[in-house]
N, C-alpha and C. Protein backbone atom coordinates (compact mmCIF):
# COMPACT_ATOMS: atom_id res chain seq x y z
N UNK A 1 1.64 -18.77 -19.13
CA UNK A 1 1.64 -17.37 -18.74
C UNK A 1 3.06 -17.00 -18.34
N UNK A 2 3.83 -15.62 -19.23
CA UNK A 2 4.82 -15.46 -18.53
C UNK A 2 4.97 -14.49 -17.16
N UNK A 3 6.42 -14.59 -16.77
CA UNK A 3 6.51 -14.50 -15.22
C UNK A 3 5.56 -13.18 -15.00
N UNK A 4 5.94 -11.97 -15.98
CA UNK A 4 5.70 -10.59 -15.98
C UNK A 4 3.95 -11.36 -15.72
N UNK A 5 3.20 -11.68 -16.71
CA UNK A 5 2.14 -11.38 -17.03
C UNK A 5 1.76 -12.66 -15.10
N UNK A 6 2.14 -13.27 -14.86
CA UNK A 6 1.88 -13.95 -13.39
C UNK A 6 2.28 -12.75 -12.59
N UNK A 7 3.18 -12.54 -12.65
CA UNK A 7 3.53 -11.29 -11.52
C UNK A 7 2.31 -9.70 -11.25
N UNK A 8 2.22 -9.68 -12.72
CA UNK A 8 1.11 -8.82 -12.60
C UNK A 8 -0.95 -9.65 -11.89
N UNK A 9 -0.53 -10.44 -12.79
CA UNK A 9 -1.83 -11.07 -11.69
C UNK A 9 -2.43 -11.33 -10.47
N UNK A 10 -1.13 -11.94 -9.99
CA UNK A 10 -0.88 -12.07 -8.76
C UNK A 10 -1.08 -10.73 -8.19
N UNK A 11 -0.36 -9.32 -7.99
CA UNK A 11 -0.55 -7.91 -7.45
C UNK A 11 -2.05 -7.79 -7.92
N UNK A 12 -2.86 -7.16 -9.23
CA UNK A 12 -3.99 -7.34 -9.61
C UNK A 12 -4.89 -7.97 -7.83
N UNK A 13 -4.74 -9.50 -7.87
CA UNK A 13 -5.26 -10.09 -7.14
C UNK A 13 -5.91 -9.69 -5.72
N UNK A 14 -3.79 -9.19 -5.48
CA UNK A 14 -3.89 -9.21 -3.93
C UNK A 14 -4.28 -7.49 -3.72
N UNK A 15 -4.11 -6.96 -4.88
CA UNK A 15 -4.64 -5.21 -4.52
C UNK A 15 -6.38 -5.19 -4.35
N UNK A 16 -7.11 -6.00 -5.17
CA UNK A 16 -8.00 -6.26 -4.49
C UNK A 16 -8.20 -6.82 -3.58
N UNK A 17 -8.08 -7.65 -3.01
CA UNK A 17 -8.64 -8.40 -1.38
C UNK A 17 -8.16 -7.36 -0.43
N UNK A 18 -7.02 -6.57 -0.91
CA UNK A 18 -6.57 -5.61 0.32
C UNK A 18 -7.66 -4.91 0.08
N UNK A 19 -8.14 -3.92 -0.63
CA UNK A 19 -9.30 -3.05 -0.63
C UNK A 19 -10.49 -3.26 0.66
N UNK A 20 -11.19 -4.36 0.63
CA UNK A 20 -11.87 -4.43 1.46
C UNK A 20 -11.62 -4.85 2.50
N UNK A 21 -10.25 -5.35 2.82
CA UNK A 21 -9.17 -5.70 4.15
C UNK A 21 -9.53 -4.02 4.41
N UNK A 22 -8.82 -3.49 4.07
CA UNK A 22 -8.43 -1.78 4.59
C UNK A 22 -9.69 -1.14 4.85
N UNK A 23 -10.78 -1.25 3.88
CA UNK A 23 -11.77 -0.55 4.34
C UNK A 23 -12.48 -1.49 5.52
N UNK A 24 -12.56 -2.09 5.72
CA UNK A 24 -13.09 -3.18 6.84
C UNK A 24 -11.50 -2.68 8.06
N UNK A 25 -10.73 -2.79 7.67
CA UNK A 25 -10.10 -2.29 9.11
C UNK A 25 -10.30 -1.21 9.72
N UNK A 26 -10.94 -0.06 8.49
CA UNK A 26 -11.05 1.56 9.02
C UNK A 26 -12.70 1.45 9.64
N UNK A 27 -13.28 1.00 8.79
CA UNK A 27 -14.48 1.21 9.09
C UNK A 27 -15.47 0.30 10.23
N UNK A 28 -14.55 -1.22 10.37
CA UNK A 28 -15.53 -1.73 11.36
C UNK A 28 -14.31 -2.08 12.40
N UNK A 29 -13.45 -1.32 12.63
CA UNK A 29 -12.41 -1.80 13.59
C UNK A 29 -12.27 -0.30 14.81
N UNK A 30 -11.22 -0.37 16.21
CA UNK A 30 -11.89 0.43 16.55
C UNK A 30 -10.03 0.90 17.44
N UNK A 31 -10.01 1.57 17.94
CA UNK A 31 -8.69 2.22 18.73
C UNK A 31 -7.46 1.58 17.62
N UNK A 32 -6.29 2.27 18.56
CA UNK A 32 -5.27 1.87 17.89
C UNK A 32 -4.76 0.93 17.03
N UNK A 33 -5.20 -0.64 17.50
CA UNK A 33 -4.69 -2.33 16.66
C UNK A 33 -5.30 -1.56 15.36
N UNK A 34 -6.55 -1.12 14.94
CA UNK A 34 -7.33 -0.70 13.57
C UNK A 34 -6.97 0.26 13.03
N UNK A 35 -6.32 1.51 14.10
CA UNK A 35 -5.33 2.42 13.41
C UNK A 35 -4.89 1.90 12.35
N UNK A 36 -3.72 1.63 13.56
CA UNK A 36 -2.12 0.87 12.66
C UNK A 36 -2.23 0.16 11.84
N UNK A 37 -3.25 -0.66 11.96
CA UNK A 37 -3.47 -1.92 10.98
C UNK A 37 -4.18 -1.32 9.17
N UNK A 38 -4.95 -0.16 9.22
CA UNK A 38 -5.14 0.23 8.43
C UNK A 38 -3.87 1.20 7.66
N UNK A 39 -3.35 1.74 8.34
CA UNK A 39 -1.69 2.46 7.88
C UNK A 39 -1.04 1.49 7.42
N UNK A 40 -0.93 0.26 8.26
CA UNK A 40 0.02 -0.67 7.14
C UNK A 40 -0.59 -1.42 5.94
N UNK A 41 -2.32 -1.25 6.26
CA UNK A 41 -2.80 -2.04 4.60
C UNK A 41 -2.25 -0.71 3.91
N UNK A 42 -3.11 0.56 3.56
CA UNK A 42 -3.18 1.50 3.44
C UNK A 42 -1.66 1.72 2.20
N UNK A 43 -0.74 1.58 2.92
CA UNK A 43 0.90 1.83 2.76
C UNK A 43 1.08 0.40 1.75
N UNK A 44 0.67 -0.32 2.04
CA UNK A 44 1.41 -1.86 1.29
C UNK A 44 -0.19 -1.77 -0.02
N UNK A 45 -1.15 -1.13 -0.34
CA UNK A 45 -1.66 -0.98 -0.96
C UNK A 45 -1.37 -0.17 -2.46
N UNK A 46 -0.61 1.23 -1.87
CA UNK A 46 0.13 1.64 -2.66
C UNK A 46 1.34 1.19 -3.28
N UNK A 47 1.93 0.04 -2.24
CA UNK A 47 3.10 -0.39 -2.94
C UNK A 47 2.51 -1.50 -4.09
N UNK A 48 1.73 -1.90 -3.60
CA UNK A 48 0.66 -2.75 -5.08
C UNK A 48 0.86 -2.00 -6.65
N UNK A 49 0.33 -0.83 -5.61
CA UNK A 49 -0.49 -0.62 -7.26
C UNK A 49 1.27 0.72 -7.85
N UNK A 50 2.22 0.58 -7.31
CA UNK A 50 3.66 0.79 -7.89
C UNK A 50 3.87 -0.14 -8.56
N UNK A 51 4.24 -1.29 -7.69
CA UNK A 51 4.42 -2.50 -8.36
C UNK A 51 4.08 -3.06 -9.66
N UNK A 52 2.36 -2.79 -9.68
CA UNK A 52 1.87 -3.09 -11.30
C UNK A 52 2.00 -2.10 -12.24
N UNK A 53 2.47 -0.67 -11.95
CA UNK A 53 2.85 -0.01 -13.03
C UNK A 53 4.29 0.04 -13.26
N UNK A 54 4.90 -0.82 -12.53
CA UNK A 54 6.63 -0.83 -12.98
C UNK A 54 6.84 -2.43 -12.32
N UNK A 55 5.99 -3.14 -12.95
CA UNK A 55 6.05 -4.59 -13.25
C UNK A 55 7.50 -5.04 -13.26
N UNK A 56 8.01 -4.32 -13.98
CA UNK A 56 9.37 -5.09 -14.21
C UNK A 56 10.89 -4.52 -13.63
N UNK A 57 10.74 -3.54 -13.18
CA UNK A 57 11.19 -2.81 -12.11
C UNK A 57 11.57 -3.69 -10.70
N UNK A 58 12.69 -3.30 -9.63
CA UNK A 58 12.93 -4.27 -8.89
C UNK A 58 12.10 -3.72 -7.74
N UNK A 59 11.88 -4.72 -6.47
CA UNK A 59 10.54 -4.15 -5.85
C UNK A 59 10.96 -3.02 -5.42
N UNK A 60 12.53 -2.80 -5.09
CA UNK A 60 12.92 -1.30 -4.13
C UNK A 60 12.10 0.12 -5.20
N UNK A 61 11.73 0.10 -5.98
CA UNK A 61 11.99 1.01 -7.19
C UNK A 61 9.85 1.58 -6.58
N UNK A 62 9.27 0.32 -6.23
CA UNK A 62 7.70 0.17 -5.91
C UNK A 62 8.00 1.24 -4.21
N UNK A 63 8.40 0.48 -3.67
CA UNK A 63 8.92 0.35 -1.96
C UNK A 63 8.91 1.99 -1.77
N UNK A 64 10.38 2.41 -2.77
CA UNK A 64 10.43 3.69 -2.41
C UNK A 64 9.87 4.80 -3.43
N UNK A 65 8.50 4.57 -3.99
CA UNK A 65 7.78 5.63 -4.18
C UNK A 65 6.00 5.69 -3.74
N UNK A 66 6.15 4.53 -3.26
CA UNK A 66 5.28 4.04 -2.06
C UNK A 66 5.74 5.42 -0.53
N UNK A 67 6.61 5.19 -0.15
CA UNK A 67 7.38 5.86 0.42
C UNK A 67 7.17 7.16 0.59
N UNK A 68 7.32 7.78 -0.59
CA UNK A 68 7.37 8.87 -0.64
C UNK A 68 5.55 9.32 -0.79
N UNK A 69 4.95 8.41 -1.53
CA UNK A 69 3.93 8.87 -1.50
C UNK A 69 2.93 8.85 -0.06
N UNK A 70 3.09 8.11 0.76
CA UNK A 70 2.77 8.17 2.01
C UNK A 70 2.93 9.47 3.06
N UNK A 71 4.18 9.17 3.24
CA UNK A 71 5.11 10.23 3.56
C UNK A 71 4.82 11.60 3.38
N UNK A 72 4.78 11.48 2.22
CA UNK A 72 4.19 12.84 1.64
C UNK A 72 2.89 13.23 1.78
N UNK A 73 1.77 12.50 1.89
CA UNK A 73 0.63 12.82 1.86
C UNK A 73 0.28 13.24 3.93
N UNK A 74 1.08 11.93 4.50
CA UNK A 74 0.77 12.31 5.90
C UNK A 74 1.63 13.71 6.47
N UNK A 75 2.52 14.03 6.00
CA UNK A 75 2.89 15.52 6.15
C UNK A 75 2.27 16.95 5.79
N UNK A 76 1.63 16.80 3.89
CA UNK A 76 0.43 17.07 3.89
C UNK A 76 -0.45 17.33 4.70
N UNK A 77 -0.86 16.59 5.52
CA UNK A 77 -1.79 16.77 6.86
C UNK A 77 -1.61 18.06 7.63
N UNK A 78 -0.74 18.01 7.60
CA UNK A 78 0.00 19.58 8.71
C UNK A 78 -0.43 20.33 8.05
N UNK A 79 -0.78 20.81 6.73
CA UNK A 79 -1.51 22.02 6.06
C UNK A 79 -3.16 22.12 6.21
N UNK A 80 -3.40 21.17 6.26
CA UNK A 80 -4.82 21.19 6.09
C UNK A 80 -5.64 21.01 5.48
N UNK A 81 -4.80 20.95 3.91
CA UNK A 81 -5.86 20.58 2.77
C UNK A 81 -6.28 19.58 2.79
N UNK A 82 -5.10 18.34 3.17
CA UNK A 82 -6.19 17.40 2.79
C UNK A 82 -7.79 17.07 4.01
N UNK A 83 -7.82 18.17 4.70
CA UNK A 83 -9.20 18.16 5.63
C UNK A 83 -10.30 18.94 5.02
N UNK A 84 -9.55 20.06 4.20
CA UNK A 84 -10.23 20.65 3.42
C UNK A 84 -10.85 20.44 1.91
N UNK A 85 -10.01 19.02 1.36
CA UNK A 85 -10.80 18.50 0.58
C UNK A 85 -11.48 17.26 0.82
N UNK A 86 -11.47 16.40 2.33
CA UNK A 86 -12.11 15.60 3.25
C UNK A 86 -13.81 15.96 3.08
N UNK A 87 -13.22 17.54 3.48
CA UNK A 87 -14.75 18.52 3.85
C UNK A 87 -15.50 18.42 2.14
N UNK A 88 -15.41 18.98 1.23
CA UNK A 88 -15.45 18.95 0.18
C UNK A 88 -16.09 17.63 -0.34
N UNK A 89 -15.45 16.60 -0.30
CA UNK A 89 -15.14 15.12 -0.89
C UNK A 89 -15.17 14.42 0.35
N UNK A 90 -16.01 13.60 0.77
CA UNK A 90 -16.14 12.57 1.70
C UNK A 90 -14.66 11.44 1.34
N UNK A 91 -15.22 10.84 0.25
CA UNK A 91 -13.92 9.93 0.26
C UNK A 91 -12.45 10.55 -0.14
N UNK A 92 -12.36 11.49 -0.39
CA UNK A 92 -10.98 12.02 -0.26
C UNK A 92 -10.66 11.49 0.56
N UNK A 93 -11.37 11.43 1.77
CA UNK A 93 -10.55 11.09 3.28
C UNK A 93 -10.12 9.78 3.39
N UNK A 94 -9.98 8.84 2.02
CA UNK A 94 -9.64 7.63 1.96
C UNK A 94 -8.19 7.90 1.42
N UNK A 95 -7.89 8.46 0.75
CA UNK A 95 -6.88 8.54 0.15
C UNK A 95 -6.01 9.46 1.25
N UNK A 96 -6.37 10.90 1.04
CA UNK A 96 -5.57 11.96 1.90
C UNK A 96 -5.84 11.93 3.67
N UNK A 97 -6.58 11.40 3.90
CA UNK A 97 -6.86 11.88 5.62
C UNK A 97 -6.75 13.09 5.99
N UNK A 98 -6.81 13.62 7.28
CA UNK A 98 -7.19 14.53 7.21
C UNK A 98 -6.44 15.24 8.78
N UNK A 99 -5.69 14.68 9.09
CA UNK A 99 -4.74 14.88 10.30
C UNK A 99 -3.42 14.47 10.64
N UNK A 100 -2.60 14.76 10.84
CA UNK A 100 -1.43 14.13 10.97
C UNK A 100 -1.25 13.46 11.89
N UNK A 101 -0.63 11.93 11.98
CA UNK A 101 -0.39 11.24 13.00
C UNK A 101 1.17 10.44 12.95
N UNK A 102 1.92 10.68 13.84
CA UNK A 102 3.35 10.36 13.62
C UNK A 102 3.66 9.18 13.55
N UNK A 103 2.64 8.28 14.13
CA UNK A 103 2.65 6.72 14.58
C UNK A 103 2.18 6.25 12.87
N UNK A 104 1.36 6.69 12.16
CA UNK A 104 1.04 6.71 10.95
C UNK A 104 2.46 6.43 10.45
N UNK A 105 3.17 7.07 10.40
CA UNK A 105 4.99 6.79 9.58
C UNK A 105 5.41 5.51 9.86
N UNK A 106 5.08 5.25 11.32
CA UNK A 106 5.52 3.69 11.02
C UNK A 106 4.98 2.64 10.45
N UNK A 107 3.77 2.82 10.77
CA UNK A 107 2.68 1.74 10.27
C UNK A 107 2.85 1.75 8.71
N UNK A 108 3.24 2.81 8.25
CA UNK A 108 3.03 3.14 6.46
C UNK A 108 4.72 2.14 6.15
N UNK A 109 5.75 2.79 7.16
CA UNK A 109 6.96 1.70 6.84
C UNK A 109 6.82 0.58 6.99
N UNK A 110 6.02 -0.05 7.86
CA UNK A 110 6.11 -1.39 8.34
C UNK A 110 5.02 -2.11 7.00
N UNK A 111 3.78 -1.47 6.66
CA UNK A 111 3.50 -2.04 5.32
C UNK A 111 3.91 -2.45 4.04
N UNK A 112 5.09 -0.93 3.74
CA UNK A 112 5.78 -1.40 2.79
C UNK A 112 6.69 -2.25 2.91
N UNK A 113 7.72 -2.30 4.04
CA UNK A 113 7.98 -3.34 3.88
C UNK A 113 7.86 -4.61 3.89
N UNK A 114 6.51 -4.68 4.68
CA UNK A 114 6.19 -6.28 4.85
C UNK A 114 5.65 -6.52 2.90
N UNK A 115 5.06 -5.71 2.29
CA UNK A 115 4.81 -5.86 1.17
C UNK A 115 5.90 -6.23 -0.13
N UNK A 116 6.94 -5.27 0.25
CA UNK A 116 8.04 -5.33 -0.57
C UNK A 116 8.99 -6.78 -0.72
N UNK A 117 9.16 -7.41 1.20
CA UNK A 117 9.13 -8.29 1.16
C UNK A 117 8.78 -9.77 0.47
N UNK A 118 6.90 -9.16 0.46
CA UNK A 118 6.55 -10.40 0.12
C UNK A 118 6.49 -10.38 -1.13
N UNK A 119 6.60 -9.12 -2.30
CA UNK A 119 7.04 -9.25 -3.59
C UNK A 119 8.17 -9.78 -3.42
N UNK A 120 9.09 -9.60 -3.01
CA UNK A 120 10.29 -10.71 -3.21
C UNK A 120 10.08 -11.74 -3.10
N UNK A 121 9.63 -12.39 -2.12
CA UNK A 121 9.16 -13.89 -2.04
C UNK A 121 8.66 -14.61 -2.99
N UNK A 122 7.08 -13.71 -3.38
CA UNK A 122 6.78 -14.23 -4.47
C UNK A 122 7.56 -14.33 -6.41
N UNK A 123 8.32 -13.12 -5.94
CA UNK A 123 9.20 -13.49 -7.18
C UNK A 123 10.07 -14.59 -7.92
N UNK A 124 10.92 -14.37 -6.10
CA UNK A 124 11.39 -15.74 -6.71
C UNK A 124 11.25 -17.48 -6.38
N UNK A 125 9.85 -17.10 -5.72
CA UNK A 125 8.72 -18.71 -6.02
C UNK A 125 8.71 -18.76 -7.94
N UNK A 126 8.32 -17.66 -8.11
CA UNK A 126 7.85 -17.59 -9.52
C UNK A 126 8.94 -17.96 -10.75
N UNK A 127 10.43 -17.39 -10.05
CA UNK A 127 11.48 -17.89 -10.77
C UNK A 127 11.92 -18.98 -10.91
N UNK A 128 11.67 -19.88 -9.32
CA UNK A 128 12.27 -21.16 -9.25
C UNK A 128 11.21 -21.91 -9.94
N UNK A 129 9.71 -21.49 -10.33
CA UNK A 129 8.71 -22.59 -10.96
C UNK A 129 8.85 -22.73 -12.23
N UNK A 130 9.20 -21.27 -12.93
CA UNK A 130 9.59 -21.05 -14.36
C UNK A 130 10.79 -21.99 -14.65
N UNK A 131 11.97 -22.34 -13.92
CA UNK A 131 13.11 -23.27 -14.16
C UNK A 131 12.67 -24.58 -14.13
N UNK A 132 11.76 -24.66 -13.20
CA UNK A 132 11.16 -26.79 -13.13
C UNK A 132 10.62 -26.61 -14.42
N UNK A 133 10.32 -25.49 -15.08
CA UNK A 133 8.77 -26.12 -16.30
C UNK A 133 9.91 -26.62 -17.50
């Protein structure tokens, strides 16, 4: 298997197990630790699924449209729509939420980068295994 097609597996992988990480942090967790903790799956979820559509892209390229898409959506909040399509659409409120929370910005930074991170890591595990073979 080459690196691309491991690299994509690997994300594949871990974007699922986060799924029910995140919804299990929102849904059976409770004050702040479950907040935050869901903002940073939440945030490093999206940097996943960047990641597998620009596979070959360096992780900053995932990181910062992760970024923006966060960012953007929790500012969003200040208008209202996304409460108004919450109201509308139950699970909208998975994606958009439905209030703004400022502490949210960090938790969304601190995901991506712990994520972006660990795409690096795993990259170049993946580079140094490709050279032993």
């Amino acid at each position: 298997m080459g690196s691309i097609s491991a690299r994509r597996l690997t994300l594949g992988i871990i974007a699922m197990a986060m799924i029910p990480a995140g919804l299990s942090a929102r849904y059976l967790g409770g004050g702040l630790a479950a907040d935050l903790s869901g903002g940073v799956l939440y945030a490093a979820l999206f940097y996943v699924f960047f990641a597998l559509i620009l596979v070959r892209r360096s992780p900053w390229i995932p990181a910062s449209l992760a970024m923006l898409w966060c960012f953007g959506i929790e500012f969003l909040q200040l208008t209202g729509l996304p409460a108004l399509l919450s109201s509308m659409l139950p699970a909208a409120h998975l994606v958009f939420g439905s209030g703004f929370a400022a502490l949210d910005l960090a938790a969304y930074a601190l995901g991506i980068l712990l994520a972006a991170a660990l795409d690096l890591w795993l990259g170049q595990r993946f580079r140094s295994a490709a050279k032993t073979r």
